[in-house]
Protein backbone atom coordinates (compact mmCIF):
# COMPACT_ATOMS: atom_id res chain seq x y z
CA UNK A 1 -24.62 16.73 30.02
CA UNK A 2 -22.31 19.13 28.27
CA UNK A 3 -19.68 16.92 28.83
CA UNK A 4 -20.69 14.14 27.42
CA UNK A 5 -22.13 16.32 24.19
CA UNK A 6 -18.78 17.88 23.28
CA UNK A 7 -17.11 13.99 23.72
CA UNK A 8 -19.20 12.79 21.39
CA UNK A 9 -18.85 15.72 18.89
CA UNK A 10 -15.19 15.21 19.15
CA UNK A 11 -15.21 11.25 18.64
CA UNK A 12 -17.53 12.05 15.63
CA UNK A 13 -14.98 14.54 14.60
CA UNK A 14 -11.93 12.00 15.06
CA UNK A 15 -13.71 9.98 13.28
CA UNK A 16 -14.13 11.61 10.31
CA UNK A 17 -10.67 12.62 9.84
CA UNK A 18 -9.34 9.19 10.38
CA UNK A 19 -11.96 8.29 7.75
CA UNK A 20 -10.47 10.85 5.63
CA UNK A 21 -8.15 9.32 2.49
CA UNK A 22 -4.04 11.55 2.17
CA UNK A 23 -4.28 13.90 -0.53
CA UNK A 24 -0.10 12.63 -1.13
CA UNK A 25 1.06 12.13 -4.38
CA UNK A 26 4.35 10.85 -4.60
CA UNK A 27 4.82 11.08 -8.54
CA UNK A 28 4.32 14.47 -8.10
CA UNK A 29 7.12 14.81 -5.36
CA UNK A 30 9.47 12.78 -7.17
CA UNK A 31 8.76 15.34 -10.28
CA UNK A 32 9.22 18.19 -8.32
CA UNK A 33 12.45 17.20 -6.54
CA UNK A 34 13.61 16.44 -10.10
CA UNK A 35 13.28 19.73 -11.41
CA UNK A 36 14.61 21.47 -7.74
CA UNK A 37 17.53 19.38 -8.81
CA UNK A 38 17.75 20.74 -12.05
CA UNK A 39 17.59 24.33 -11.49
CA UNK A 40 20.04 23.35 -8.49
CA UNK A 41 22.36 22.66 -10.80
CA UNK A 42 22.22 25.54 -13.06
CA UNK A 43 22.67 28.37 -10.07
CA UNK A 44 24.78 26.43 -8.15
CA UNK A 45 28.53 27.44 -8.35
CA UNK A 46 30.12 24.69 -6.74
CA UNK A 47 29.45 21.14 -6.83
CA UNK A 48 26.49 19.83 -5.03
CA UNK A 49 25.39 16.05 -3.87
CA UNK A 50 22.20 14.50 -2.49
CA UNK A 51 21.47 12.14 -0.39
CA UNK A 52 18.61 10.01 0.58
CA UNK A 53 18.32 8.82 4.20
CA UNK A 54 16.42 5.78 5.06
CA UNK A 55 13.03 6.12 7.17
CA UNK A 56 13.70 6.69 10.98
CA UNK A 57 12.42 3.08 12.41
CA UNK A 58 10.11 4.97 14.41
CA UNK A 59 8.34 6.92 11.57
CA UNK A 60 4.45 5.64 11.01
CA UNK A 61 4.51 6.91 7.37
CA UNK A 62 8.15 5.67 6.11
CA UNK A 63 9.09 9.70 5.19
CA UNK A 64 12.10 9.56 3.11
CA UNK A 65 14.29 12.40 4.51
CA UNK A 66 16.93 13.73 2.15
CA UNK A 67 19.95 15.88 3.41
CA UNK A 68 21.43 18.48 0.83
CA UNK A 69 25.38 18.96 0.84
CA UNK A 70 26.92 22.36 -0.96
């Protein structure tokens, strides 16, 4: 009986957080890497690049990873 109470607790649980809607903003990334960028460029003593890396093929989300070269 236990058993089956703390399964259905959990399902009810799972449930709810797939229910739940991402709190992700990208605007608000993009605006933050911008300014990163920025003061990047005013400490930094030698040249710097970025570069933006496609989505692995096996990533759910389509993350955007981005490599930094000093």
């Amino acid at each position: 009986m236990t058993l089956e109470r703390i399964t259905d607790e959990n399902k009810e649980i799972f449930q709810r957080l797939e229910n739940q809607k991402t709190n992700y903003s990208f605007k608000f990334f993009q605006e933050d890497r911008r300014k990163t960028e920025t003061y990047l460029k005013s400490i930094s003593k030698y040249p710097h690049s970025f570069h933006v890396l496609p989505p692995p093929k096996d990533s759910p989300n389509n993350e955007v990873l981005v490599d930094i070269f000093f």
